[in-house]
PDB file of N, CA and C in Angstrom:
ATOM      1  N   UNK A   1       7.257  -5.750 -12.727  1.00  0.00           N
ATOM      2  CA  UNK A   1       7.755  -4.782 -11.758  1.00  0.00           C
ATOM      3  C   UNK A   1       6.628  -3.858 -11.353  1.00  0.00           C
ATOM      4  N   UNK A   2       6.462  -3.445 -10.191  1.00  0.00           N
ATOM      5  CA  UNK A   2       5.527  -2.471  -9.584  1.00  0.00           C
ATOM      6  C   UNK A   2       5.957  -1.610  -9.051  1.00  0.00           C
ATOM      7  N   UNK A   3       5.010  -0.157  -9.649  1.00  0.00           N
ATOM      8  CA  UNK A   3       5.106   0.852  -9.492  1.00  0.00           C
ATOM      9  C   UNK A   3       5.326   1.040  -7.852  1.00  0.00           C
ATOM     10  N   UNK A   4       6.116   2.261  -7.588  1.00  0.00           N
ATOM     11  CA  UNK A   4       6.191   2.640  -6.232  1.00  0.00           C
ATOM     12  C   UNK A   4       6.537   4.412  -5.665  1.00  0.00           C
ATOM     13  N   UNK A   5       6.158   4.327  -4.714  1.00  0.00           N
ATOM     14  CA  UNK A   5       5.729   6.003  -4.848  1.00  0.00           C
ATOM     15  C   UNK A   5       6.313   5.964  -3.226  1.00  0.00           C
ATOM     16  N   UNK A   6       7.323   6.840  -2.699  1.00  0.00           N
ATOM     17  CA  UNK A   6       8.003   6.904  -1.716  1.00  0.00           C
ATOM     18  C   UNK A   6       8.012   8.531  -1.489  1.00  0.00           C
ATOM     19  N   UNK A   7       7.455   8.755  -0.085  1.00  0.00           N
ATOM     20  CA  UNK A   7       8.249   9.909   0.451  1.00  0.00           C
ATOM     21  C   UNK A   7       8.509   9.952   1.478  1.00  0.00           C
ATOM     22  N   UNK A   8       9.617  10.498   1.602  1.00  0.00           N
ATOM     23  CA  UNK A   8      10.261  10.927   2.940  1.00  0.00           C
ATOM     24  C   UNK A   8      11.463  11.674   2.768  1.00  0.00           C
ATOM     25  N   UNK A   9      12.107  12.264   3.906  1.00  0.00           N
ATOM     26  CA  UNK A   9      12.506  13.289   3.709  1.00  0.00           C
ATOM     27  C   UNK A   9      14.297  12.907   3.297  1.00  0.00           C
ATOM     28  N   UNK A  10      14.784  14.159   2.696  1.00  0.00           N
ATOM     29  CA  UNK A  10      15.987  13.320   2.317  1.00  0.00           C
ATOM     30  C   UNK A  10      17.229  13.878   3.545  1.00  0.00           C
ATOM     31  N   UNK A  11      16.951  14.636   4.779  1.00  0.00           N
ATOM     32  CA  UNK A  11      17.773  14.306   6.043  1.00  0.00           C
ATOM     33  C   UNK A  11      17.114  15.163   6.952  1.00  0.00           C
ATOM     34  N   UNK A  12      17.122  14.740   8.384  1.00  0.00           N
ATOM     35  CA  UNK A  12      16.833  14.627   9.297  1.00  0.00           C
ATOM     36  C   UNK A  12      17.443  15.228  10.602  1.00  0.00           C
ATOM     37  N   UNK A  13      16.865  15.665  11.467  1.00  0.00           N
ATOM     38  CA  UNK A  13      18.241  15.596  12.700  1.00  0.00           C
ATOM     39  C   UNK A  13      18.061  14.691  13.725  1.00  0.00           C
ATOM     40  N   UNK A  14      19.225  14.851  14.354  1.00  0.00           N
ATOM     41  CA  UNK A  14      19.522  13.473  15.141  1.00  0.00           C
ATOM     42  C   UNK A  14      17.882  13.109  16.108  1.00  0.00           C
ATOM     43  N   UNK A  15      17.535  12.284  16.238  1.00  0.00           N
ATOM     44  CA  UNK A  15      16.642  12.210  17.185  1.00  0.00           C
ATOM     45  C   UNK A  15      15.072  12.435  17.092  1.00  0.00           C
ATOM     46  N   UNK A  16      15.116  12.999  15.526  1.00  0.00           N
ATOM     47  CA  UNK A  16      14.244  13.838  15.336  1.00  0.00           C
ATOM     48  C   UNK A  16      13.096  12.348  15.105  1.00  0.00           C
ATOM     49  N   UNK A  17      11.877  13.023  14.832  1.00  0.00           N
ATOM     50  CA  UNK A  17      10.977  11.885  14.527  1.00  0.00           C
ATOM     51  C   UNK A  17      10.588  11.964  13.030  1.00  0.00           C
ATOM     52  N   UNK A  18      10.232  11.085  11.860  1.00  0.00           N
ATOM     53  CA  UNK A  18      10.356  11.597  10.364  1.00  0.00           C
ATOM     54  C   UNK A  18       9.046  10.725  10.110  1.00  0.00           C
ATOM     55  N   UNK A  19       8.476  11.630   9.372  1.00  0.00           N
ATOM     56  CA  UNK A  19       7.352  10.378   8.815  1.00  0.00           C
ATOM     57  C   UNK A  19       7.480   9.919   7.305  1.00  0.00           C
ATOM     58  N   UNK A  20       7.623   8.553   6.748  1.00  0.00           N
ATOM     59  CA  UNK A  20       7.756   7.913   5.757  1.00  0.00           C
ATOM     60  C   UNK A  20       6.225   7.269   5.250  1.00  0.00           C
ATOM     61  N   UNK A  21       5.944   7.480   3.956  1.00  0.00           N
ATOM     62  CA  UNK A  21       4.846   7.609   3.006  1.00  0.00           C
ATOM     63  C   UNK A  21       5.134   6.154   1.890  1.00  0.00           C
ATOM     64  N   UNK A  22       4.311   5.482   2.151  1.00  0.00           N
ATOM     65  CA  UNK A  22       4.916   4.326   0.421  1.00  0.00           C
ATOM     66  C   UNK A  22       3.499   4.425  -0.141  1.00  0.00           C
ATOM     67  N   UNK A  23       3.528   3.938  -1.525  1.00  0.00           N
ATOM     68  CA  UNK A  23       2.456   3.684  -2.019  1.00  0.00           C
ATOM     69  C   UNK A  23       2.822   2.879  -3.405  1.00  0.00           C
ATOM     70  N   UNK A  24       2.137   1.644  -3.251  1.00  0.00           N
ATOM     71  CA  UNK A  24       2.140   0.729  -4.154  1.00  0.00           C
ATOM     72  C   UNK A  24       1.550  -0.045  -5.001  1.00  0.00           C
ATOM     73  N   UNK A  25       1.482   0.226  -6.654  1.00  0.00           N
ATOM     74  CA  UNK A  25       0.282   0.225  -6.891  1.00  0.00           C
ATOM     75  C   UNK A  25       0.232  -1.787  -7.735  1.00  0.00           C
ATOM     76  N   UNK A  26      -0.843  -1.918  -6.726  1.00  0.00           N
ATOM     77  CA  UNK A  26      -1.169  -3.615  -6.836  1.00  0.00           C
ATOM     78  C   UNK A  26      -2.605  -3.904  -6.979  1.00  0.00           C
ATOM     79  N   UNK A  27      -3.434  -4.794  -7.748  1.00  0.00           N
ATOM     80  CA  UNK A  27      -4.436  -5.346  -8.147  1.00  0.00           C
ATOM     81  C   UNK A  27      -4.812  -5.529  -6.637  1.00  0.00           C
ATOM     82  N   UNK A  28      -4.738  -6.276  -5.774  1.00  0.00           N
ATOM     83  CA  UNK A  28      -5.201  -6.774  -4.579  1.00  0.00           C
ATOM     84  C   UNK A  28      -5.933  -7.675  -4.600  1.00  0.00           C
ATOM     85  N   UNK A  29      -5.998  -8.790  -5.327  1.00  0.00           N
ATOM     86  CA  UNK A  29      -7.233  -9.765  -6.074  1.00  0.00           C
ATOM     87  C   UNK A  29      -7.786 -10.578  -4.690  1.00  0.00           C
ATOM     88  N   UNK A  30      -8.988 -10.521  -4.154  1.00  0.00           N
ATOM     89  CA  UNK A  30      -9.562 -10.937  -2.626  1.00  0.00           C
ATOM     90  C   UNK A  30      -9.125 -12.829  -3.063  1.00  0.00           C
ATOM     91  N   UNK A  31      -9.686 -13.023  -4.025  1.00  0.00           N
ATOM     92  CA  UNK A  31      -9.891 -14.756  -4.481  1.00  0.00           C
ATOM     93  C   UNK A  31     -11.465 -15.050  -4.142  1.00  0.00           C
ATOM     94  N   UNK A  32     -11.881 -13.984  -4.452  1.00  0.00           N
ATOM     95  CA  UNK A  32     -13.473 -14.493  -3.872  1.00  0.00           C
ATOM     96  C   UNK A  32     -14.410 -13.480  -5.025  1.00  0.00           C
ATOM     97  N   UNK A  33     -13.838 -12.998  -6.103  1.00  0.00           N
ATOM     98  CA  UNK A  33     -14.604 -12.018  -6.940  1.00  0.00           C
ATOM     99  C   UNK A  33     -14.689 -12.979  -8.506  1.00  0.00           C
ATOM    100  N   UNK A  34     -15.836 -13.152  -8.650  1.00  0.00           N
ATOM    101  CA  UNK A  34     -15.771 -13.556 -10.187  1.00  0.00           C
ATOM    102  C   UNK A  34     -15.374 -13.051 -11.380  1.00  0.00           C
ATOM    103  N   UNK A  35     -14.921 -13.723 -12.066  1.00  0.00           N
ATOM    104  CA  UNK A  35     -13.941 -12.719 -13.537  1.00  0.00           C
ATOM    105  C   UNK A  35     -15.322 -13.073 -14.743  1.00  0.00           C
ATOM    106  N   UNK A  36     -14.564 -12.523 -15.664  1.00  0.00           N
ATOM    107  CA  UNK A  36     -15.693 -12.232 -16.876  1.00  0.00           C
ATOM    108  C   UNK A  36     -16.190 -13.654 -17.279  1.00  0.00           C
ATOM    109  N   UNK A  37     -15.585 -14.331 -17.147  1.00  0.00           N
ATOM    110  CA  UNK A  37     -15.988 -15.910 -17.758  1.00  0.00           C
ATOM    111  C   UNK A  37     -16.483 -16.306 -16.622  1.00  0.00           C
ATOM    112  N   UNK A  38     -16.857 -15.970 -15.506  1.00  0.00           N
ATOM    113  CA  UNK A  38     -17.715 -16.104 -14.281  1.00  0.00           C
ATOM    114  C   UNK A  38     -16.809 -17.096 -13.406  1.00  0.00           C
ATOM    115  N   UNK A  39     -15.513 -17.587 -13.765  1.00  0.00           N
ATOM    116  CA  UNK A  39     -14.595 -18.309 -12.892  1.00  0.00           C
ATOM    117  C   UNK A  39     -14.102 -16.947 -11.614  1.00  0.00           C
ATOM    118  N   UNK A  40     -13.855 -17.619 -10.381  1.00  0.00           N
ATOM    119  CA  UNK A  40     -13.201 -17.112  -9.502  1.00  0.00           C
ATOM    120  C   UNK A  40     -12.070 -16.251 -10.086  1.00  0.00           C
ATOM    121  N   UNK A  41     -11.700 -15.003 -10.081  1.00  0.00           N
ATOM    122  CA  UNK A  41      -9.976 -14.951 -10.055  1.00  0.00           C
ATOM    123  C   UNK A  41      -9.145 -14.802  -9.169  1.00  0.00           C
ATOM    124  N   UNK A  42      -8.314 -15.547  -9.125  1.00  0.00           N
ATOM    125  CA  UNK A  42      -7.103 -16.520  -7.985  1.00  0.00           C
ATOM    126  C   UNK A  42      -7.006 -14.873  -7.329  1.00  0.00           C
ATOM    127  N   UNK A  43      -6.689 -15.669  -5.981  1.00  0.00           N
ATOM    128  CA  UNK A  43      -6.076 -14.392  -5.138  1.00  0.00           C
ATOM    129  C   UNK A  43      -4.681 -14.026  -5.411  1.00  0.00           C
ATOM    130  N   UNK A  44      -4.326 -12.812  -4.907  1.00  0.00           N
ATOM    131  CA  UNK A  44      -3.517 -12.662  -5.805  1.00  0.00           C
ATOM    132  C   UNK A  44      -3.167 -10.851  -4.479  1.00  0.00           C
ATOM    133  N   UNK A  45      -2.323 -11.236  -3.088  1.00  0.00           N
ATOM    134  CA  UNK A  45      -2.684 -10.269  -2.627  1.00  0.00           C
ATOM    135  C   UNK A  45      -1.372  -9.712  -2.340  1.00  0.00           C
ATOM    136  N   UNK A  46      -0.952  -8.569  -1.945  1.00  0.00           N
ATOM    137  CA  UNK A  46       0.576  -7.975  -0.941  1.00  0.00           C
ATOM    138  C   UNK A  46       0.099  -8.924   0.805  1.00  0.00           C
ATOM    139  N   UNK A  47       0.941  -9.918   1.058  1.00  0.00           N
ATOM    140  CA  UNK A  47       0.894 -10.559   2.367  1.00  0.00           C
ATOM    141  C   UNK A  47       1.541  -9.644   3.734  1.00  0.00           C
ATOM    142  N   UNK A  48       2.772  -9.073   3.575  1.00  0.00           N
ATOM    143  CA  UNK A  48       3.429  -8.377   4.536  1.00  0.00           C
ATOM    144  C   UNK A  48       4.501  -7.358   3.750  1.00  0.00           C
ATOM    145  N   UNK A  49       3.825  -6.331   4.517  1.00  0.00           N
ATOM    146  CA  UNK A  49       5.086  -5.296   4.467  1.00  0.00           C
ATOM    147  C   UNK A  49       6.241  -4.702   5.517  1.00  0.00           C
ATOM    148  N   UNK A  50       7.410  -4.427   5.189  1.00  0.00           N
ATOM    149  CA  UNK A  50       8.628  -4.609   6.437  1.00  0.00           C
ATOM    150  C   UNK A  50       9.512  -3.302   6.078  1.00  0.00           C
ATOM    151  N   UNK A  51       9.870  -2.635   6.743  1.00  0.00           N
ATOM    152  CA  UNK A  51      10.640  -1.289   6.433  1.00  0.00           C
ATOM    153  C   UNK A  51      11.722  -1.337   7.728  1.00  0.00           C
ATOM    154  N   UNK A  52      13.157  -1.235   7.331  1.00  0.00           N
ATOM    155  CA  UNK A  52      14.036  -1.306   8.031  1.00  0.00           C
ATOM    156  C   UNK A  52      15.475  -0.405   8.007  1.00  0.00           C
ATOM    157  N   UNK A  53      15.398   0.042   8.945  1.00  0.00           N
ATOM    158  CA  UNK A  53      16.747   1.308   8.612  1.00  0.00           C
ATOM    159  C   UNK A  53      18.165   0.646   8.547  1.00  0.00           C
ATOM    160  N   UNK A  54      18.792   0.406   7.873  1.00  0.00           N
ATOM    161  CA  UNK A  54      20.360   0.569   8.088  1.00  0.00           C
ATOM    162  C   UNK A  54      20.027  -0.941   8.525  1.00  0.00           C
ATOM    163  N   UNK A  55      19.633  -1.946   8.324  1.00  0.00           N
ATOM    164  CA  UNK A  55      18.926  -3.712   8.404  1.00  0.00           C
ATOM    165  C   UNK A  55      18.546  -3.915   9.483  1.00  0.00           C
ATOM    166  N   UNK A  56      18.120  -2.422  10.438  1.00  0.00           N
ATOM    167  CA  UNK A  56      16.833  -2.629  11.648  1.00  0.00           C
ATOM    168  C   UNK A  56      15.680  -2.368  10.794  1.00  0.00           C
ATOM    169  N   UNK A  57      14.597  -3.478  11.553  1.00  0.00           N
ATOM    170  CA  UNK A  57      13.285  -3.323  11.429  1.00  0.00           C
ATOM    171  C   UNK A  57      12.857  -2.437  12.614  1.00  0.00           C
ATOM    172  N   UNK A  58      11.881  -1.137  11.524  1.00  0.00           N
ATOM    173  CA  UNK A  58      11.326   0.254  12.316  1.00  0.00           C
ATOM    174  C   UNK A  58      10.233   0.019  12.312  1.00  0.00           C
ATOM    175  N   UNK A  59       9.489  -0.911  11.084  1.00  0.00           N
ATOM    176  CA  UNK A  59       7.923  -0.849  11.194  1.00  0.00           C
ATOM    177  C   UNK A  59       7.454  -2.540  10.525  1.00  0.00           C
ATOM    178  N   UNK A  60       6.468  -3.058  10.667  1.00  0.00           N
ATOM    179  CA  UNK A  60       6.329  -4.396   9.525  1.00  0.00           C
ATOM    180  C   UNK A  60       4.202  -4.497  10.158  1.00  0.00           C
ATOM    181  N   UNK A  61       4.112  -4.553   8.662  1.00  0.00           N
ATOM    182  CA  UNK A  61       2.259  -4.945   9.162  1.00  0.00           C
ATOM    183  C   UNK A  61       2.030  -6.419   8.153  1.00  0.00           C
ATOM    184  N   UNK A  62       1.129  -6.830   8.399  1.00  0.00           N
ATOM    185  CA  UNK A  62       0.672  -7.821   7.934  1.00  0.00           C
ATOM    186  C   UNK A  62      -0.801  -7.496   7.159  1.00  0.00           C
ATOM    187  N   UNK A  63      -0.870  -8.056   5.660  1.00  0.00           N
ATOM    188  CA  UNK A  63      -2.020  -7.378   5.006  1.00  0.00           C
ATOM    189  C   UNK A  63      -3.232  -8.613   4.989  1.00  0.00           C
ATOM    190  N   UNK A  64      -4.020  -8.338   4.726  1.00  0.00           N
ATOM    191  CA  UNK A  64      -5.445  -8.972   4.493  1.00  0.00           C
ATOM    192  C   UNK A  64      -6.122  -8.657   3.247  1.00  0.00           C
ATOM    193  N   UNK A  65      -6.755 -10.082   2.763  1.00  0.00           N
ATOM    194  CA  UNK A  65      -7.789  -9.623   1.382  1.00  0.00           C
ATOM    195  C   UNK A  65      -8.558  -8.426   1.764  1.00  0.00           C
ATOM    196  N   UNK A  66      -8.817  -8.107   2.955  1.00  0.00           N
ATOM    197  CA  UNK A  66      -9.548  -6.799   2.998  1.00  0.00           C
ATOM    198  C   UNK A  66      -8.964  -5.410   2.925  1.00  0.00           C
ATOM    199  N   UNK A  67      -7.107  -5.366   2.536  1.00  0.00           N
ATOM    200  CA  UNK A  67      -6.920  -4.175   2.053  1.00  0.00           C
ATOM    201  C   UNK A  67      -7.183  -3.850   0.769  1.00  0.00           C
ATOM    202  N   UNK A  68      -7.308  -2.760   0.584  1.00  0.00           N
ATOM    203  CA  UNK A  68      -7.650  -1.929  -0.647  1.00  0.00           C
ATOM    204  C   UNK A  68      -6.638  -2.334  -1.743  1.00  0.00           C
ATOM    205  N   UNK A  69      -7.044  -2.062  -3.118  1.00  0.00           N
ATOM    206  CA  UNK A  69      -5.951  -1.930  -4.607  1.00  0.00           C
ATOM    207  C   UNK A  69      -5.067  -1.086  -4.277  1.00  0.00           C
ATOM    208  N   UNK A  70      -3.459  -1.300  -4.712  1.00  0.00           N
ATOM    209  CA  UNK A  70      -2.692   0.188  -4.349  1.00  0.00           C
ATOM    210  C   UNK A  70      -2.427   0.784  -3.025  1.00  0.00           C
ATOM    211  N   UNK A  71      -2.475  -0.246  -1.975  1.00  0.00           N
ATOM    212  CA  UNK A  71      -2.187  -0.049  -0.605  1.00  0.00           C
ATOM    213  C   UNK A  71      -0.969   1.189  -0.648  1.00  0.00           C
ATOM    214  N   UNK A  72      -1.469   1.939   0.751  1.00  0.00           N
ATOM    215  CA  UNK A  72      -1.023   3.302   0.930  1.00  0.00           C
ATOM    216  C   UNK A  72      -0.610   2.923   2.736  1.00  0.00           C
ATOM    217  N   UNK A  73       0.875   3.266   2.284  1.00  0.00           N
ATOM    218  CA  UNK A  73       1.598   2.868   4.085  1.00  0.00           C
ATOM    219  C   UNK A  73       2.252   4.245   4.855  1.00  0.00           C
ATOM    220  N   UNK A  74       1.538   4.633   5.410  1.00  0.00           N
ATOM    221  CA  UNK A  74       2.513   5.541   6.331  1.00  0.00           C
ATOM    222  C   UNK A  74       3.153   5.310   7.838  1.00  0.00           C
ATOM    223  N   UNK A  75       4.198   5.681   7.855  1.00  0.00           N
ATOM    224  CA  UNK A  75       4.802   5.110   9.533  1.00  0.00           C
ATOM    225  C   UNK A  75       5.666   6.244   9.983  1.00  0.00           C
ATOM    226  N   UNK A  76       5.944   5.904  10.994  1.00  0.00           N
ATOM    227  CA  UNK A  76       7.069   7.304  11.614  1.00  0.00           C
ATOM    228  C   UNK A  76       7.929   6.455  12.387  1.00  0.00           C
ATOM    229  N   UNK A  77       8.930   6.613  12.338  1.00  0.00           N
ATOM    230  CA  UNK A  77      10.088   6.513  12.990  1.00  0.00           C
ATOM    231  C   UNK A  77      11.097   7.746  13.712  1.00  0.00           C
ATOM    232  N   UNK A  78      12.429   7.567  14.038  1.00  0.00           N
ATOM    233  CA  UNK A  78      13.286   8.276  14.809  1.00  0.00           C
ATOM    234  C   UNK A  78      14.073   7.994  14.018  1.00  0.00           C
ATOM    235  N   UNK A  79      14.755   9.111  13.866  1.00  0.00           N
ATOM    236  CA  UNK A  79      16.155   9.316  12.814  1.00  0.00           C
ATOM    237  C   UNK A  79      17.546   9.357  13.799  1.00  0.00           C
ATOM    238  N   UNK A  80      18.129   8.368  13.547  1.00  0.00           N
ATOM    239  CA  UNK A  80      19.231   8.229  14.822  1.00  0.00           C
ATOM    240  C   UNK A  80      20.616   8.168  14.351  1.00  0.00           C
ATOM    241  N   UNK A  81      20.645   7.277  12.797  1.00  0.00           N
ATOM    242  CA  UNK A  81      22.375   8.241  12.337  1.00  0.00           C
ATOM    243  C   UNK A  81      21.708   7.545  10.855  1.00  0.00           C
ATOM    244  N   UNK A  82      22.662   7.866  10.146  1.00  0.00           N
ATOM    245  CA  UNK A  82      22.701   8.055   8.526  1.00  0.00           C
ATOM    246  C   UNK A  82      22.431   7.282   8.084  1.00  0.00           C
ATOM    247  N   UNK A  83      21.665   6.440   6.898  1.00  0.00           N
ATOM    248  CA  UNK A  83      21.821   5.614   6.337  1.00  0.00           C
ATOM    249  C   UNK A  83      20.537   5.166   4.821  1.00  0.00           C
ATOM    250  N   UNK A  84      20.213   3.689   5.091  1.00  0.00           N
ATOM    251  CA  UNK A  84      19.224   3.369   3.569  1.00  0.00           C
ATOM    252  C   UNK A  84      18.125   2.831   4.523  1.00  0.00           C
ATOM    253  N   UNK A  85      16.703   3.762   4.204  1.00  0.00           N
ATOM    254  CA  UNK A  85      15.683   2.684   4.634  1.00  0.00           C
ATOM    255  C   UNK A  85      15.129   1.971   3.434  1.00  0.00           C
ATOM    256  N   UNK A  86      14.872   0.586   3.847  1.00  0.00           N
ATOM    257  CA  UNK A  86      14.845  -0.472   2.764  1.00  0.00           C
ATOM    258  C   UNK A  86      13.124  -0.167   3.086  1.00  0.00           C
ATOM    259  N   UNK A  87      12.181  -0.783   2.127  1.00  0.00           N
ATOM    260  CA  UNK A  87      10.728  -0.984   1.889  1.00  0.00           C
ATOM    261  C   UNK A  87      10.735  -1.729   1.186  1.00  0.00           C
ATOM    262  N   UNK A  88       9.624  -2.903   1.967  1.00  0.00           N
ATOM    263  CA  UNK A  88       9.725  -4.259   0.953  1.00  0.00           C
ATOM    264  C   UNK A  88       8.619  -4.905   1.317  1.00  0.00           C
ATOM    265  N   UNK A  89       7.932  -5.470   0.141  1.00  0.00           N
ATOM    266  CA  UNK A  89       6.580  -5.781  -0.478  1.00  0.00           C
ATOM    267  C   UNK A  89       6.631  -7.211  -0.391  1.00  0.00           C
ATOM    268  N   UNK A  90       5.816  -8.374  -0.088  1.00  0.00           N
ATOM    269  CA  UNK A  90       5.797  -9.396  -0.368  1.00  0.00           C
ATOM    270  C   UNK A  90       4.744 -10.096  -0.555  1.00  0.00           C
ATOM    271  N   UNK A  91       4.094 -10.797  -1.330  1.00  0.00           N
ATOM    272  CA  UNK A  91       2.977 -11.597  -1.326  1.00  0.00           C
ATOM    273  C   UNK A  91       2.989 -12.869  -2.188  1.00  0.00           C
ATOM    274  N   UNK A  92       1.851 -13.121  -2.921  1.00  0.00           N
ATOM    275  CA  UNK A  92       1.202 -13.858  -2.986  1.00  0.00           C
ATOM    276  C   UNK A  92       1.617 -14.349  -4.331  1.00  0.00           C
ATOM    277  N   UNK A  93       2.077 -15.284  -5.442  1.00  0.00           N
ATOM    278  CA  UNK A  93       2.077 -15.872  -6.279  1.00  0.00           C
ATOM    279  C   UNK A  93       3.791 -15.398  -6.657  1.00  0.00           C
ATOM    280  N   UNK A  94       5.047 -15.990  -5.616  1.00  0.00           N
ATOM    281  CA  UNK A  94       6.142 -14.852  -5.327  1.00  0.00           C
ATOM    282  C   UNK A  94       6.385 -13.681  -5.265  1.00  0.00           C
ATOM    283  N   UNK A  95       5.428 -13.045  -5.444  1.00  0.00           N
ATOM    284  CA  UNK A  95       5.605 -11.304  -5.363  1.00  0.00           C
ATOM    285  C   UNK A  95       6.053 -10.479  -4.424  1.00  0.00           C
ATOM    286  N   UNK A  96       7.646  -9.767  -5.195  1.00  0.00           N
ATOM    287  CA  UNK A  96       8.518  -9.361  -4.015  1.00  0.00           C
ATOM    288  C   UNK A  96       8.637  -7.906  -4.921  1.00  0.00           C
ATOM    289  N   UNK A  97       8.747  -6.659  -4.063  1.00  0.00           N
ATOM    290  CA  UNK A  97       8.870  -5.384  -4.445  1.00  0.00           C
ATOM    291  C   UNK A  97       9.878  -4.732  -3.194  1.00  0.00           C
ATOM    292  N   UNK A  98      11.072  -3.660  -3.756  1.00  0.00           N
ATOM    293  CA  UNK A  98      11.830  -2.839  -2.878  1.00  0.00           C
ATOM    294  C   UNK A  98      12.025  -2.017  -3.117  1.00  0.00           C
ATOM    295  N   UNK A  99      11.785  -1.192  -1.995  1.00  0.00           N
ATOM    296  CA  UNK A  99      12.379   0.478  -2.488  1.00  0.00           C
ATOM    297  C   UNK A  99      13.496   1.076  -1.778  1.00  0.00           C
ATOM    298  N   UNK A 100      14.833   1.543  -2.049  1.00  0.00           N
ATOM    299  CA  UNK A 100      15.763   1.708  -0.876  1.00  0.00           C
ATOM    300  C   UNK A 100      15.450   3.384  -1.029  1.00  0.00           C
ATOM    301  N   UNK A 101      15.558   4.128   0.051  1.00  0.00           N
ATOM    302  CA  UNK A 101      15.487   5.637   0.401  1.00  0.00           C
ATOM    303  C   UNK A 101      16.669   5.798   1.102  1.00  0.00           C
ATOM    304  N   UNK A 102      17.696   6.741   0.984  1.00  0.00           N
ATOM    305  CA  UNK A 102      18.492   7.330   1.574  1.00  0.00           C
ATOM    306  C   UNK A 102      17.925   8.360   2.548  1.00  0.00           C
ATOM    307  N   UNK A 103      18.456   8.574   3.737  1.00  0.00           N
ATOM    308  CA  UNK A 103      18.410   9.703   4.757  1.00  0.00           C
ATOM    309  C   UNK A 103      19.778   9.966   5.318  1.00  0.00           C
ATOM    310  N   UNK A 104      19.984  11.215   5.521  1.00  0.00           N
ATOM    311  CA  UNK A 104      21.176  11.826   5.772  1.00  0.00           C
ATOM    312  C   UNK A 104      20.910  12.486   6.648  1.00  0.00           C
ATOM    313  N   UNK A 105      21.358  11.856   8.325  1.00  0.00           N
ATOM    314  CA  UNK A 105      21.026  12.127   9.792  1.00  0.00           C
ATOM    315  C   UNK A 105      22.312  13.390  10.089  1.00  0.00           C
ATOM    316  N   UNK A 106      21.580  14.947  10.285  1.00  0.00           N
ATOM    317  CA  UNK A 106      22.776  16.113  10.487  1.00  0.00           C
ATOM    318  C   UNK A 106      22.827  15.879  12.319  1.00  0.00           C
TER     319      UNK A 106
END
């Protein structure tokens, strides 16, 4: 299981614009760095990330061996009525991570 570090706010007003913070802490292995026994170690990366309000998609990027360990996501959206934004991690050797956040649209 991997650590996860979420902020955003816990409500909003209608219309308003909110900015949402993730941070997830992952090895990021390129597949191109030698390990101590001088073998390659396997890649090993976060492929795509997808954040969706209430089961709309608000934001989704696609990652590369060239992001950093512990990728750090910020996005902004519009707060339009109540509900769970989902955050969800996916990569490389099945690796699936979620975070649900509540917002409460006044």
């Amino acid at each position: 299981m991997s650590n996860i570090l979420v902020n955003a706010p816990k409500t909003a007003r209608r219309g308003e614009v909110v900015e949402i913070k993730a941070l997830i802490l992952h090895p990021m292995e390129t597949g191109f760095r030698p390990g101590p026994n001088g073998r390659i170690i396997p890649r090993n990366i976060i492929e795509r990330f997808t954040a969706t309000w209430n089961g709309a998609e608000i934001f989704a990027m696609e990652m590369s061996p060239a992001i950093a360990a512990n990728p750090f996501v910020s996005f902004f959206a519009q707060a339009r009525e109540s509900g769970t934004v989902v955050l969800r991690w996916t990569g490389d050797e099945g690796f699936a991570a979620e975070e649900r956040v509540a917002i409460a649209v006044e």
